[in-house]
N, C-alpha and C. Protein backbone atom coordinates (compact mmCIF):
# COMPACT_ATOMS: atom_id res chain seq x y z
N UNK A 1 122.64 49.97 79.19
CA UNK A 1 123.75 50.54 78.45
C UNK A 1 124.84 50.94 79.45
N UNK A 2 126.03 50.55 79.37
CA UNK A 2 126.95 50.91 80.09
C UNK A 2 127.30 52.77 80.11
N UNK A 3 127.93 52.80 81.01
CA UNK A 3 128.26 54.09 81.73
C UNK A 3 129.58 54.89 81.87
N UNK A 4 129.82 55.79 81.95
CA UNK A 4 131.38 56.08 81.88
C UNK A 4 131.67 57.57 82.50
N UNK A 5 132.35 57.92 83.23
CA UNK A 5 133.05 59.03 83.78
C UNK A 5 134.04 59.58 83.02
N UNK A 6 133.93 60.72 82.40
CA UNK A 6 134.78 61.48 81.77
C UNK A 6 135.27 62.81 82.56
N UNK A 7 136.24 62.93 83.15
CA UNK A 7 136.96 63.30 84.03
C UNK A 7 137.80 64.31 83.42
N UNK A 8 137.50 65.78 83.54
CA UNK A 8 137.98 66.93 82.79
C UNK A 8 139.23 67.40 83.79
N UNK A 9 140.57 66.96 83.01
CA UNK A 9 141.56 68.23 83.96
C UNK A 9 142.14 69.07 82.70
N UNK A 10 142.37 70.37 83.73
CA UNK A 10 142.22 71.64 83.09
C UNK A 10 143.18 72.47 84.22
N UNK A 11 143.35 73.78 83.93
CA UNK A 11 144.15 74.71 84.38
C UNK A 11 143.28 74.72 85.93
N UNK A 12 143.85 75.05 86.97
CA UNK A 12 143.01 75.56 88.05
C UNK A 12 142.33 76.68 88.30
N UNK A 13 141.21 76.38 87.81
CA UNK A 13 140.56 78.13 87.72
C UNK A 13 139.36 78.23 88.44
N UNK A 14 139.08 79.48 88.97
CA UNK A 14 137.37 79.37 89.38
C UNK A 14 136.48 79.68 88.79
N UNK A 15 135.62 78.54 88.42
CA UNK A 15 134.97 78.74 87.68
C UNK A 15 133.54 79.47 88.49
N UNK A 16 133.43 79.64 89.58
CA UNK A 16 132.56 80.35 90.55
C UNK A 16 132.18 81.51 90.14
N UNK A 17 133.62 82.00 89.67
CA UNK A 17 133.29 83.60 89.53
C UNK A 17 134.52 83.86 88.21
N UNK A 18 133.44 83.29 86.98
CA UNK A 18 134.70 83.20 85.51
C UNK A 18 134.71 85.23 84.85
N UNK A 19 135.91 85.25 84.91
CA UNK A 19 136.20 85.94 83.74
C UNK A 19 135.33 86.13 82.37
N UNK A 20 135.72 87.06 81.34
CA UNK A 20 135.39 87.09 80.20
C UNK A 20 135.87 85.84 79.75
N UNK A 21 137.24 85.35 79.46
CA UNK A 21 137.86 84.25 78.97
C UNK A 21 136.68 82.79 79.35
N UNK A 22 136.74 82.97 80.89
CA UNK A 22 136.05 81.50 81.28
C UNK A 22 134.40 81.79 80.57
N UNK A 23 133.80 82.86 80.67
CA UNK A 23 132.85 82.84 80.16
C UNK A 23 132.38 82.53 78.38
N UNK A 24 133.02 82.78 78.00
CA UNK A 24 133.13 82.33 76.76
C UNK A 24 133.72 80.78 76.77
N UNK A 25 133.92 79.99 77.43
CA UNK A 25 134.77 78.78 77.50
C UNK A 25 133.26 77.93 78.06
N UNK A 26 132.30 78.77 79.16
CA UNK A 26 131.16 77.91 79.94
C UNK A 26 130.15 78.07 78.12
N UNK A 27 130.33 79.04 77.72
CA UNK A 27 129.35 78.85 76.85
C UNK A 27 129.22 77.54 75.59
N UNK A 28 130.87 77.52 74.97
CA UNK A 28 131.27 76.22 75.13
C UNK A 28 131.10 74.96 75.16
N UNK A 29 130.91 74.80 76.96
CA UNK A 29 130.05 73.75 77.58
C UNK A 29 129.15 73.65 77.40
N UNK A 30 128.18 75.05 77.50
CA UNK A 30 127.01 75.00 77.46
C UNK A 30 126.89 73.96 75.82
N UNK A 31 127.26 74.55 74.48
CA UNK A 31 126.74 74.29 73.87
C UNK A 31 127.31 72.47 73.12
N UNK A 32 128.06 72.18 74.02
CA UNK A 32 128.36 70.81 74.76
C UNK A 32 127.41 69.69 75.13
N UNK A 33 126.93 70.52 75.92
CA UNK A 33 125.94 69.94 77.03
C UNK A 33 124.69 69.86 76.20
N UNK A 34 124.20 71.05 75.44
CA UNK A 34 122.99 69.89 74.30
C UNK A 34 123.77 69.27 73.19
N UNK A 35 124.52 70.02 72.44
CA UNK A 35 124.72 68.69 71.83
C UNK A 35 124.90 66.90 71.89
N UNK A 36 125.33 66.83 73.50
CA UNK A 36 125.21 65.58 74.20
C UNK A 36 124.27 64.84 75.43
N UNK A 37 123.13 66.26 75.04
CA UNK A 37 122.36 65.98 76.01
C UNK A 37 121.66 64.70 76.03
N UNK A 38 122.03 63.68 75.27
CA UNK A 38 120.97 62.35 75.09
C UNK A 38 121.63 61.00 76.06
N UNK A 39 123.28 61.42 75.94
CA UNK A 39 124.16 60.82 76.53
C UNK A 39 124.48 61.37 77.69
N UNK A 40 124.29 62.30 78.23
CA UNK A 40 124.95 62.85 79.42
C UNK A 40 123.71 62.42 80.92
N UNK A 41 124.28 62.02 81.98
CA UNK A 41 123.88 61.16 82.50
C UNK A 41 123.68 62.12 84.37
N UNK A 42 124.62 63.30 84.05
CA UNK A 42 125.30 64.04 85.30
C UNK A 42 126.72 64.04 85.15
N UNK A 43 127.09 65.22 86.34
CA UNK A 43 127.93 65.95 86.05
C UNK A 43 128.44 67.15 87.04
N UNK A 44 129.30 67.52 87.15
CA UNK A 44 129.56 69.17 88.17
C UNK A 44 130.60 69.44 88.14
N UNK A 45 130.77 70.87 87.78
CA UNK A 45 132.00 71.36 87.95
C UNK A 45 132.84 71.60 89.75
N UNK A 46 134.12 71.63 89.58
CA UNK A 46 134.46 71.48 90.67
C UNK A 46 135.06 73.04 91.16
N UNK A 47 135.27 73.71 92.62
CA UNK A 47 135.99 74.75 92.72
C UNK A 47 137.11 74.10 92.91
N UNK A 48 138.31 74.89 93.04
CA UNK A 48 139.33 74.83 92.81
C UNK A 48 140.47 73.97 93.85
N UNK A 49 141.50 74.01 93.65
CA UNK A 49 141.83 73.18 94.02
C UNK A 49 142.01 73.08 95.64
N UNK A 50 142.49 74.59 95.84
CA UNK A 50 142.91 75.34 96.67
C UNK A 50 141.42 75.44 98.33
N UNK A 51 140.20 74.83 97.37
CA UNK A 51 139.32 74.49 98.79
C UNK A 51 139.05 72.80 99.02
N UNK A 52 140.52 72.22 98.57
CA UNK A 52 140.16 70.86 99.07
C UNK A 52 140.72 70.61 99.99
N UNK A 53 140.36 69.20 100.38
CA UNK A 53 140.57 68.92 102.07
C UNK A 53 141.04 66.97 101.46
N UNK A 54 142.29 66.79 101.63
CA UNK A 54 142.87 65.32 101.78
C UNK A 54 142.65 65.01 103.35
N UNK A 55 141.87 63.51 102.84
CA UNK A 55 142.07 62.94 103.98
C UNK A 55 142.75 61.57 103.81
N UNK A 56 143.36 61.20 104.87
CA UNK A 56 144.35 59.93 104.81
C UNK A 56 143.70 59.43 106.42
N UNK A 57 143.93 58.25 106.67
CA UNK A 57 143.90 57.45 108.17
C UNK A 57 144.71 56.76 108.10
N UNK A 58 145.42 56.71 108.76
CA UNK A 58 146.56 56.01 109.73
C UNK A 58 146.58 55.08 110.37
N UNK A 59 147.20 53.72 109.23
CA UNK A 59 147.54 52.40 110.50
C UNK A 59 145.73 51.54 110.04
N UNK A 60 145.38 52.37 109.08
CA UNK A 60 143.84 51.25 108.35
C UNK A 60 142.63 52.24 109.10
N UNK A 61 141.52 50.97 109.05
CA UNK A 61 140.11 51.36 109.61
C UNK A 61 140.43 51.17 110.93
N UNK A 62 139.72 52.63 111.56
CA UNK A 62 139.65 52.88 112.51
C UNK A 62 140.74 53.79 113.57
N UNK A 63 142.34 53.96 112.26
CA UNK A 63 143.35 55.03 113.02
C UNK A 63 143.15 56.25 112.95
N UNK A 64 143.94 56.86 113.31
CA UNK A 64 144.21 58.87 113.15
C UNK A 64 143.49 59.18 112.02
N UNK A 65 142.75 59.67 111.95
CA UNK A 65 142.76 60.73 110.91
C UNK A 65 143.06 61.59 110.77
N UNK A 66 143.90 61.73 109.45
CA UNK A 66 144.98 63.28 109.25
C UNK A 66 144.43 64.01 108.15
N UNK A 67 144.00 65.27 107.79
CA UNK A 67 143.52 66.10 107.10
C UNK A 67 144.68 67.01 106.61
N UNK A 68 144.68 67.94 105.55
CA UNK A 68 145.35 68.32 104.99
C UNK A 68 145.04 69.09 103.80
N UNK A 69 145.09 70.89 103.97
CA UNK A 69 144.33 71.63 103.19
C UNK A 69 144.64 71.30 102.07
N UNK A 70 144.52 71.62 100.62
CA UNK A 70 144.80 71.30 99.37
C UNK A 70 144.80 69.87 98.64
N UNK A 71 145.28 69.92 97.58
CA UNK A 71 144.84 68.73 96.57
C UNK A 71 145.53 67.48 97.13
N UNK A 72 145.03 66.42 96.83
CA UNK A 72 146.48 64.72 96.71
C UNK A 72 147.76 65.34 96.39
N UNK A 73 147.84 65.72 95.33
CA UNK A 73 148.77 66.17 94.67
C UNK A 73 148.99 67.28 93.79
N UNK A 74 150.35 68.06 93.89
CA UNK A 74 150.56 69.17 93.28
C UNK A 74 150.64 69.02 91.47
N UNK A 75 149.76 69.27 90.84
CA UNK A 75 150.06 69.14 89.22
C UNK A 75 149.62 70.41 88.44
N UNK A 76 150.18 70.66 88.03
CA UNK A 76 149.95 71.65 86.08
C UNK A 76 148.20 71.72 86.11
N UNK A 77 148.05 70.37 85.43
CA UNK A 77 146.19 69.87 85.09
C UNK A 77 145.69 69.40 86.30
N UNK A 78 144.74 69.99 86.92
CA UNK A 78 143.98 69.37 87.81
C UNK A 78 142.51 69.19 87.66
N UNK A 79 142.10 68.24 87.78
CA UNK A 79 140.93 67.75 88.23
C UNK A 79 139.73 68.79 88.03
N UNK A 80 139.01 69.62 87.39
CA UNK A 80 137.83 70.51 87.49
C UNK A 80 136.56 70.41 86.99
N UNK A 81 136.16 68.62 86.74
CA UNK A 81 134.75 68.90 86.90
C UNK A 81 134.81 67.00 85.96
N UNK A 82 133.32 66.82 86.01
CA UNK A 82 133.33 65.09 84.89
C UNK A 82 132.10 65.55 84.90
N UNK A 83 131.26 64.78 83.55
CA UNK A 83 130.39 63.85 82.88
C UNK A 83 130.18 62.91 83.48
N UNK A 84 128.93 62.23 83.55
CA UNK A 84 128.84 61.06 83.47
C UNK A 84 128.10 60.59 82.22
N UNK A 85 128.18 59.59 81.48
CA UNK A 85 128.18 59.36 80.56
C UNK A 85 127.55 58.09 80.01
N UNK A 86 126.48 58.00 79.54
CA UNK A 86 125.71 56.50 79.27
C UNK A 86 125.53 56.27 77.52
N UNK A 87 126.75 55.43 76.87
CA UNK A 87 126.97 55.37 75.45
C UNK A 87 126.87 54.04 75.46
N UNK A 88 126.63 53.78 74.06
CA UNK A 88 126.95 52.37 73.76
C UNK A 88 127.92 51.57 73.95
N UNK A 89 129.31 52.16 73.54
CA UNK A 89 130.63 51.60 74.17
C UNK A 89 131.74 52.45 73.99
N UNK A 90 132.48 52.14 74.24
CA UNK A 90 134.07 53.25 74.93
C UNK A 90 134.26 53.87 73.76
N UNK A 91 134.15 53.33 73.23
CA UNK A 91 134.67 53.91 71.24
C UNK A 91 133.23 55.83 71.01
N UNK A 92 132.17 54.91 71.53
CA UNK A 92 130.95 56.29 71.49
C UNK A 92 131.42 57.28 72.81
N UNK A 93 131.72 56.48 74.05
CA UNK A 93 132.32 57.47 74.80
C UNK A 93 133.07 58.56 74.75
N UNK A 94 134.52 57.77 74.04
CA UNK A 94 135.65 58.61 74.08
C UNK A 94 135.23 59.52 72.86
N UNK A 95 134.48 59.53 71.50
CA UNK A 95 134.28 60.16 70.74
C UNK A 95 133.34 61.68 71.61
N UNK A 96 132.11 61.04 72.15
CA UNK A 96 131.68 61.95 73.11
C UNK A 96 132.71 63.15 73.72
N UNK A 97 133.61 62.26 74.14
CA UNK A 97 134.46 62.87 75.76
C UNK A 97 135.37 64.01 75.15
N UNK A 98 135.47 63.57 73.43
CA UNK A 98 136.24 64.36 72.23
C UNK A 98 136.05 66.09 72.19
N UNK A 99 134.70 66.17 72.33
CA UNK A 99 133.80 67.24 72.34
C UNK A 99 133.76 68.26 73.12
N UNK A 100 133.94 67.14 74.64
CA UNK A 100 134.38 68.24 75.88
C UNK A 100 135.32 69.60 75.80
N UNK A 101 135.01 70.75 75.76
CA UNK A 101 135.36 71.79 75.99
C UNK A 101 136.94 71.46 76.51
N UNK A 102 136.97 71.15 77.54
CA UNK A 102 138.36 70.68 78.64
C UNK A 102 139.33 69.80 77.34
N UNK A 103 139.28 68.81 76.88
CA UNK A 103 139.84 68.28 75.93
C UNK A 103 140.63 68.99 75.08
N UNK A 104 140.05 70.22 74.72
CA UNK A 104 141.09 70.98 73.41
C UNK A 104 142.23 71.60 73.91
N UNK A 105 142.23 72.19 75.71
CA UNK A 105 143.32 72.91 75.94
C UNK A 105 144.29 71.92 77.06
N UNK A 106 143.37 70.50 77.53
CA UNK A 106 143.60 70.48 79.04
C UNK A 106 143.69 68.32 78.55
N UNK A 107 142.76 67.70 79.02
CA UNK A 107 142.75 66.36 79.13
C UNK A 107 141.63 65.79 79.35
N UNK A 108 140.77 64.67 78.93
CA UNK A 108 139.50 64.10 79.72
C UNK A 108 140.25 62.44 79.41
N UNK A 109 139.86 61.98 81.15
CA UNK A 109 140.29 60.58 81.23
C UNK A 109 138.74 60.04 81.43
N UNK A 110 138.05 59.02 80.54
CA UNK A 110 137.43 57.96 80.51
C UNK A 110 137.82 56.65 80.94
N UNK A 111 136.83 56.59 81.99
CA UNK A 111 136.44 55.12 82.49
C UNK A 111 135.27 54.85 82.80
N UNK A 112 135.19 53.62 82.29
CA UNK A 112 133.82 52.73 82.53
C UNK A 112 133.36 52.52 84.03
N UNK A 113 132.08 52.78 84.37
CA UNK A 113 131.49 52.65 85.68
C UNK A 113 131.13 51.50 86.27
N UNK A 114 131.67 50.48 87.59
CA UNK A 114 130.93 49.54 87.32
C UNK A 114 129.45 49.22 87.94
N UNK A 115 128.80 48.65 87.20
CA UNK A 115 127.30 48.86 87.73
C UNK A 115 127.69 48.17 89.06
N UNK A 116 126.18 48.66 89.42
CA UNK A 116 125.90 48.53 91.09
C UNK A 116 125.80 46.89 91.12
N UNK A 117 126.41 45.86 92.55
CA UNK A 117 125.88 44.90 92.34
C UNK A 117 125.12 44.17 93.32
């Protein structure tokens, strides 16, 4: 059965150490996470944006490597956590991906995984 990454962006928050608000939002998930527990494949939430590390190399394989505290890019919705996802097809996915907590206030982008070859 094919596979799919559902890719939650959402406000930048830590979810490390949630609030009342976020806590009521994980519960949520939680009750997310069985309702789709037949389909859900893995998964992790992410910290924030603010402990990432870009890396770029310079000039291809094998130049500079340049590092650079924070995200790719500065946006609104960022990036805080995916699904992975094993449905019958994109149509069961995205209905799935519907469900996600992140979806009602924020965005989930689905894509198909391609198997290993």
């Amino acid at each position: 059965m094919p596979q799919y990454v559902a890719f939650i962006y959402s406000a930048d928050v830590d979810w490390s150490q949630p609030d009342e608000g976020q806590q009521a939002m994980m519960a949520e998930y939680g009750a997310f996470g069985e309702a789709a527990a037949a389909v859900i494949r893995g998964g992790a939430v992410l910290y924030p944006t603010a402990t990432a590390t870009t890396v770029r190399v310079s000039g291809g394989k094998g130049g500079d490597v340049l590092t650079t505290d924070g995200p790719y890019a500065e946006t609104k919705e960022v990036l805080t956590g995916f699904y992975i996802l094993e449905c019958a097809d994109l149509d069961e996915a995205v209905a799935t991906a519907a469900g996600i907590p992140g979806a009602w206030s924020g965005a989930v982008e689905v894509r198909p995984v391609i198997p290993r070859m």
